[in-house]
Protein backbone atom coordinates (compact mmCIF):
# COMPACT_ATOMS: atom_id res chain seq x y z
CA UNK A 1 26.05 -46.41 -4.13
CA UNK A 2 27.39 -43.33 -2.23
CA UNK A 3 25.75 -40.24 -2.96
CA UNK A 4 27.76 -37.33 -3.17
CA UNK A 5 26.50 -34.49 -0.23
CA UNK A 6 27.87 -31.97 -2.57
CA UNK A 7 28.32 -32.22 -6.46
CA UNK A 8 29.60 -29.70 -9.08
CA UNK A 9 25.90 -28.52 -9.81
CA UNK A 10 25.67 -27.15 -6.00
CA UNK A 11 26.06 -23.42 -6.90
CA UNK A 12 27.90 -22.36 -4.10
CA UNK A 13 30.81 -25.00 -4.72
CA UNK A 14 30.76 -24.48 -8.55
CA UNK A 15 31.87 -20.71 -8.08
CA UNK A 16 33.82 -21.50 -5.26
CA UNK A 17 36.17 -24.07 -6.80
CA UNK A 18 36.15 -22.20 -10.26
CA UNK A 19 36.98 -18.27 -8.99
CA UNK A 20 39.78 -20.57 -6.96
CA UNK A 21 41.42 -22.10 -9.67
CA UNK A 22 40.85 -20.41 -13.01
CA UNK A 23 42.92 -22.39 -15.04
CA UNK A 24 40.40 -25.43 -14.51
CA UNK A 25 37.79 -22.57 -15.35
CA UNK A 26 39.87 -21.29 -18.06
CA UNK A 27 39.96 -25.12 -19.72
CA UNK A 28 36.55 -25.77 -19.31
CA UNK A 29 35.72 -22.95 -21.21
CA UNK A 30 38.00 -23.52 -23.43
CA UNK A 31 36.35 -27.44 -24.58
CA UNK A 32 32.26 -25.45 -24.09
CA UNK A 33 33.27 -23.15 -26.58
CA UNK A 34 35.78 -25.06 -29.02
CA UNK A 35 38.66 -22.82 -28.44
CA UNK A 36 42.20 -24.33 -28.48
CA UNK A 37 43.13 -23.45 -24.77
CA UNK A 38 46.89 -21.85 -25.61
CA UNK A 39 44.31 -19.68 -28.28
CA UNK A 40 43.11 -17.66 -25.07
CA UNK A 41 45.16 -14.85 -24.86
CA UNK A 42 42.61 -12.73 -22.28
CA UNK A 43 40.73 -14.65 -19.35
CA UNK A 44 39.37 -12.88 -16.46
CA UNK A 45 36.98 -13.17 -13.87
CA UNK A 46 34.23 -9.90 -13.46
CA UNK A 47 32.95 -11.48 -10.33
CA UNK A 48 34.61 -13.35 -8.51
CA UNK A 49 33.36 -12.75 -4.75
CA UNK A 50 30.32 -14.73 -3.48
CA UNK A 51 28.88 -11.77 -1.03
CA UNK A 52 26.73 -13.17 1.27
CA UNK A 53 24.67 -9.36 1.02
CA UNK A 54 23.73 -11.11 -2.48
CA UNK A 55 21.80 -14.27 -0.40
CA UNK A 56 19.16 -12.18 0.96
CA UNK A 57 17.91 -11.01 -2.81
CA UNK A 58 15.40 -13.15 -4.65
CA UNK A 59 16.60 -15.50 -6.76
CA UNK A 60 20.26 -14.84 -6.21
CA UNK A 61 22.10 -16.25 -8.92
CA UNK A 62 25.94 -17.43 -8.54
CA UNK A 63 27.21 -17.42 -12.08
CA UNK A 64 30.57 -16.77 -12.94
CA UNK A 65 30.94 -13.98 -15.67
CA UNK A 66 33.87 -13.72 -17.79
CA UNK A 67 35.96 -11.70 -20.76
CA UNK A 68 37.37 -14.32 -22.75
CA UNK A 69 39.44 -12.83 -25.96
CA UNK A 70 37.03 -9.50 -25.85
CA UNK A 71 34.08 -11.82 -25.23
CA UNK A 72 31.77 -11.51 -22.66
CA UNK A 73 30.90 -14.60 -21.46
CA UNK A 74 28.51 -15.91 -18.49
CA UNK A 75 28.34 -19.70 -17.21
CA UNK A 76 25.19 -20.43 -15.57
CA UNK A 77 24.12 -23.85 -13.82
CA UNK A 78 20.63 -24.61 -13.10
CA UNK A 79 20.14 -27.73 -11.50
CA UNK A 80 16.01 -28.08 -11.91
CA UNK A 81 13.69 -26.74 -13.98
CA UNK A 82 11.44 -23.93 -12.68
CA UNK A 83 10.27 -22.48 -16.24
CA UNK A 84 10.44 -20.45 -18.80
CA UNK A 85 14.46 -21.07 -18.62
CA UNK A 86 15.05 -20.05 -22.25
CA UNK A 87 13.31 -16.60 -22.02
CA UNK A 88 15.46 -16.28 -18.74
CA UNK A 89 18.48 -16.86 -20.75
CA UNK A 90 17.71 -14.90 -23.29
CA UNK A 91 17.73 -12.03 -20.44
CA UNK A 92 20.81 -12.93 -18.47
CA UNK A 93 22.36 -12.24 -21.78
CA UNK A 94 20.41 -9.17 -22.73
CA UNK A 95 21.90 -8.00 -19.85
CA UNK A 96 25.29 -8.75 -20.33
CA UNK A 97 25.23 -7.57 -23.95
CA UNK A 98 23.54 -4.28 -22.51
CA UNK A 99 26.09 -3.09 -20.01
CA UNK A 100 29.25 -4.20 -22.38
CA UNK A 101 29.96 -0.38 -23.55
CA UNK A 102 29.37 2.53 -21.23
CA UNK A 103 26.89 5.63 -22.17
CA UNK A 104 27.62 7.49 -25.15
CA UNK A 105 30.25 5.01 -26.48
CA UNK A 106 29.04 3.69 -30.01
CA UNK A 107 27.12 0.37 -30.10
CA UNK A 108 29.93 -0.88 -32.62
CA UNK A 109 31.89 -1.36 -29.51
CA UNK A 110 29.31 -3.88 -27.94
CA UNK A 111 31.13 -7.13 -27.01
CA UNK A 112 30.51 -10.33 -28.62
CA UNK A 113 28.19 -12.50 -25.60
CA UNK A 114 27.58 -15.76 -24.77
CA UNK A 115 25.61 -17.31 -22.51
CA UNK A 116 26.78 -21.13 -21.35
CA UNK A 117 23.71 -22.81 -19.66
CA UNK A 118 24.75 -26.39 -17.98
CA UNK A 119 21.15 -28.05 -17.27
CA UNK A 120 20.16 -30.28 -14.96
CA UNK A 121 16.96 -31.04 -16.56
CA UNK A 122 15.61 -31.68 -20.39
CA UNK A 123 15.20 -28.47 -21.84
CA UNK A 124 14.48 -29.49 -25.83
CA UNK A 125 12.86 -32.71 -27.47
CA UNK A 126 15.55 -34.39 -29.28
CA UNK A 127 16.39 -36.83 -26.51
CA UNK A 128 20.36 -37.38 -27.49
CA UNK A 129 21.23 -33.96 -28.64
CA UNK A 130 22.76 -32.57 -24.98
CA UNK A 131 24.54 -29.44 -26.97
CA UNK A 132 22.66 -27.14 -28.55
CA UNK A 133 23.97 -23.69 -29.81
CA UNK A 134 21.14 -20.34 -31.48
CA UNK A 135 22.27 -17.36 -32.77
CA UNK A 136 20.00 -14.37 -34.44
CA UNK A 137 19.62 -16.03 -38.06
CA UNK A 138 17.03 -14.69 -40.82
CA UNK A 139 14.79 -17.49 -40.70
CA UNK A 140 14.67 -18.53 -44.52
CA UNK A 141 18.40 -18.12 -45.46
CA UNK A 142 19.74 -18.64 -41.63
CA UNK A 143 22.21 -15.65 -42.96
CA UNK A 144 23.24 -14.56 -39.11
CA UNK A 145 21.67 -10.66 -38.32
CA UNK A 146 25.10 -10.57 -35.68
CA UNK A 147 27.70 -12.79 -34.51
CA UNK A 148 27.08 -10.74 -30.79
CA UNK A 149 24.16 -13.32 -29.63
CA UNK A 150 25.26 -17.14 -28.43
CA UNK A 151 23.76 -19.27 -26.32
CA UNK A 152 24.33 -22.42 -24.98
CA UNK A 153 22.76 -24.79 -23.21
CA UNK A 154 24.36 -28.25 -22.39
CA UNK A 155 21.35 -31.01 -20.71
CA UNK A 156 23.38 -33.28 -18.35
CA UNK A 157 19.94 -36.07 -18.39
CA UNK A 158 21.06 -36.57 -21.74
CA UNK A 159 24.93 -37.26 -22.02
CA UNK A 160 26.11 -40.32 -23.49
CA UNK A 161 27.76 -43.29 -21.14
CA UNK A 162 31.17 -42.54 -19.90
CA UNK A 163 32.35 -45.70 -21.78
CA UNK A 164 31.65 -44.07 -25.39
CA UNK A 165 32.60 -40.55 -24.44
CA UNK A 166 36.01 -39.28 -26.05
CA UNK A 167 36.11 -35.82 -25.44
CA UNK A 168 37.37 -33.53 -22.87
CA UNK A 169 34.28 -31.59 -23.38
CA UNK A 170 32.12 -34.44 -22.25
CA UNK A 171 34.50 -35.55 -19.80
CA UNK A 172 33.87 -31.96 -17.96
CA UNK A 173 29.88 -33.11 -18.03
CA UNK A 174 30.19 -36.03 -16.66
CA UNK A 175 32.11 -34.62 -13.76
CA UNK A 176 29.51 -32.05 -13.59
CA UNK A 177 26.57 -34.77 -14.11
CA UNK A 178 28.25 -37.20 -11.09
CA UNK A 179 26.12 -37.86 -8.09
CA UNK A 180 28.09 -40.66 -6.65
CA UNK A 181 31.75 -41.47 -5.19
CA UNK A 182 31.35 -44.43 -7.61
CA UNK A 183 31.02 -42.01 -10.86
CA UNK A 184 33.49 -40.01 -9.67
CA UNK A 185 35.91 -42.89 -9.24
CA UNK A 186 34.86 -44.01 -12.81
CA UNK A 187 35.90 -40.80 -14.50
CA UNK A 188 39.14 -41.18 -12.12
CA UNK A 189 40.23 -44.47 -13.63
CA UNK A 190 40.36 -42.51 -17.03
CA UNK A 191 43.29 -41.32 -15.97
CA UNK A 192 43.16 -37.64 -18.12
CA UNK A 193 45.35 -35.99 -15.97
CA UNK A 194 43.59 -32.33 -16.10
CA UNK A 195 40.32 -34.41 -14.52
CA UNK A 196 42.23 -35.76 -11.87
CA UNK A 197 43.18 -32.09 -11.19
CA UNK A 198 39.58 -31.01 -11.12
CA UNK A 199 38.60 -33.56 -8.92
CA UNK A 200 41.61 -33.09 -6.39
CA UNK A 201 40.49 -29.36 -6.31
CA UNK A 202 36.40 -30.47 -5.58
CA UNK A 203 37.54 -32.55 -2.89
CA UNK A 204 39.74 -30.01 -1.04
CA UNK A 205 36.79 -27.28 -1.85
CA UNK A 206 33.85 -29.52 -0.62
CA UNK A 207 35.58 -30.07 2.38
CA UNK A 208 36.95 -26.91 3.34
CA UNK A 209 35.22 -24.79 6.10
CA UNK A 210 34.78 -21.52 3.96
CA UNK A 211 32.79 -23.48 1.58
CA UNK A 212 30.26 -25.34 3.97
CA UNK A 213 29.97 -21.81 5.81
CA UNK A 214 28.87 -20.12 2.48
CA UNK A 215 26.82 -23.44 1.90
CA UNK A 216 25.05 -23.35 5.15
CA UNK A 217 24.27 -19.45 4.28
CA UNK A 218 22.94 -20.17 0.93
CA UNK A 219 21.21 -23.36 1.91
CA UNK A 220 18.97 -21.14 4.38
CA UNK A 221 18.59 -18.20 1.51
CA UNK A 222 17.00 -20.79 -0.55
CA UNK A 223 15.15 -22.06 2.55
CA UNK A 224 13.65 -18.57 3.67
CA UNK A 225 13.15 -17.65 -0.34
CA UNK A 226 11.34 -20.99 -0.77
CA UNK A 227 8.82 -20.45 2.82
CA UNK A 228 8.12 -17.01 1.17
CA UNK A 229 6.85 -18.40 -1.42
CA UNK A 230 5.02 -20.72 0.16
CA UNK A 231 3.39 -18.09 2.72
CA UNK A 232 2.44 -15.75 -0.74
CA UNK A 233 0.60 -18.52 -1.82
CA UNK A 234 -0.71 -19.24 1.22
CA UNK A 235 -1.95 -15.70 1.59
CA UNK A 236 -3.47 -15.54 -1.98
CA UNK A 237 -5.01 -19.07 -1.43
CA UNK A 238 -6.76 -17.67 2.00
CA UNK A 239 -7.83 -14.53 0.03
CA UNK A 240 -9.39 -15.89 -2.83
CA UNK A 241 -11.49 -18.76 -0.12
CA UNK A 242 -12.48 -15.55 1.57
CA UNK A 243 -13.82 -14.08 -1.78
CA UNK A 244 -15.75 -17.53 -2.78
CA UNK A 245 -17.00 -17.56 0.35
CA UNK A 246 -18.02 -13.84 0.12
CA UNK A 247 -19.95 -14.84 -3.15
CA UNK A 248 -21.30 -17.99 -1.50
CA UNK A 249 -22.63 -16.20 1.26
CA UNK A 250 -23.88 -13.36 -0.62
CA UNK A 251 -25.98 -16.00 -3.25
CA UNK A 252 -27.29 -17.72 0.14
CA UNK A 253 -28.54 -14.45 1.19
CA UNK A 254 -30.61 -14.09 -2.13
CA UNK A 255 -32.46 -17.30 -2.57
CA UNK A 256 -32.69 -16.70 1.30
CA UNK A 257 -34.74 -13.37 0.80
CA UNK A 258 -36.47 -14.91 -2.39
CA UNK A 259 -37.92 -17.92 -0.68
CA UNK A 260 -38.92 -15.41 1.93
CA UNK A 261 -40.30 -13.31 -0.27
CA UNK A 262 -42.34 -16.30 -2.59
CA UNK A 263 -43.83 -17.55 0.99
CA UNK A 264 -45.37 -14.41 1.14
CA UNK A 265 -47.22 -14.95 -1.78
């Protein structure tokens, strides 16, 4: 097997090859959210640029945000699970839903937002359900509060082989999901002409010098974020020894004075 140095779930190449060529984007959005692709009459990119300003900020996140038919939308990919990912959802879209009307304009104008997570890891129990879609629903009659809250979240661990799946949905998953030339030449033999296109356009992106520049940039963000990290904890570790030891030292220094003190007696 040939492992792929670069797949669709690297985040540098997935906004890279997307903000490229939006009409891929556009028809992958188009089978994550069910709409009919000649149904989207507005499709635009908010941020486009990857600005390599945005590497040296914690946690920089290369998403690509959207207005799709008055929607705001926001694809996300995380590739491994570091916790707590649906309250961070939850606030990448509070976020978006937050700045969709500008000051003094009445909420009634607040977009419809969605938030499209594609997971590398298993985020809920049910180990065949990959798709799974909330909304704000009263709890007893699941009558929806607003139609303005979506998110998704699609787990790659759990799609189904490539031999049973029938959809261009799950077709775009599987590309996403590949880690080998040997899966990608598997969803080549298909023959569905728009994945051929996708995969012509990840080859000529994964290879192309603007992209490994931005990688090698982004590969030593994460590198320099993740020895941070390490030296905080490092730091905190060494100053809570230095405490125990404090104690320790402090306790020796009482039975010290008390045996002193008892052999007086």
């Amino acid at each position: 097997m040939t492992r792929l140095k670069y797949t669709l779930k690297t985040d540098t190449l997935f906004k890279m090859l997307f903000t490229k060529y939006q009409d891929l984007l556009k028809r992958l959005v188009a089978e994550l959210l069910s709409i009919k692709y000649d149904n989207i009459e507005q499709f635009n990119i908010i941020n486009p640029e990857i600005s390599p300003e945005e590497f040296g900020k914690k946690f920089c996140r290369l998403d690509i945000n959207m207005m799709v038919n008055g929607q705001k939308v926001d694809l996300e990919i995380q590739v491994s699970d570091e916790g707590n990912y649906p309250d961070r959802s939850l606030f990448y879209w509070a976020r978006e839903f937050s700045t969709g009307i500008n000051e003094g304009e009445d909420y009634a104008l607040l977009p419809r937002t969605i938030v499209i997570s594609i997971l590398g890891f298993n985020q809920f129990p049910d180990p065949k359900k990959f798709h799974s879609e909330f909304q704000c629903l009263e709890v007893t009659t699941h009558e929806p509060l607003t139609d303005k809250q979506v998110l998704h979240f699609y787990e790659l661990k759990k799609l189904p082989p490539l031999e049973s799946t029938d959809s261009g949905r799950d077709l775009w998953l599987k590309l996403f999901n590949a880690e080998t030339e040997e899966e990608l030449a598997e969803i080549e033999k298909m023959e569905v002409p728009i994945m051929s296109e996708a995969l012509l356009a990840y080859r000529h992106v994964a290879a192309s010098d603007e992209f490994i520049r931005i990688e090698k940039m982004r590969s030593k963000a994460r590198h320099d974020e993740a020895q941070a990290i390490r030296n905080a904890e490092k730091r905190g570790e060494e100053r809570a020894n230095a405490k125990l030891q404090g104690v320790i030292d402090e306790q020796a220094a009482r039975i010290a004075e008390l045996e002193t003190q008892l052999g007086k007696k």
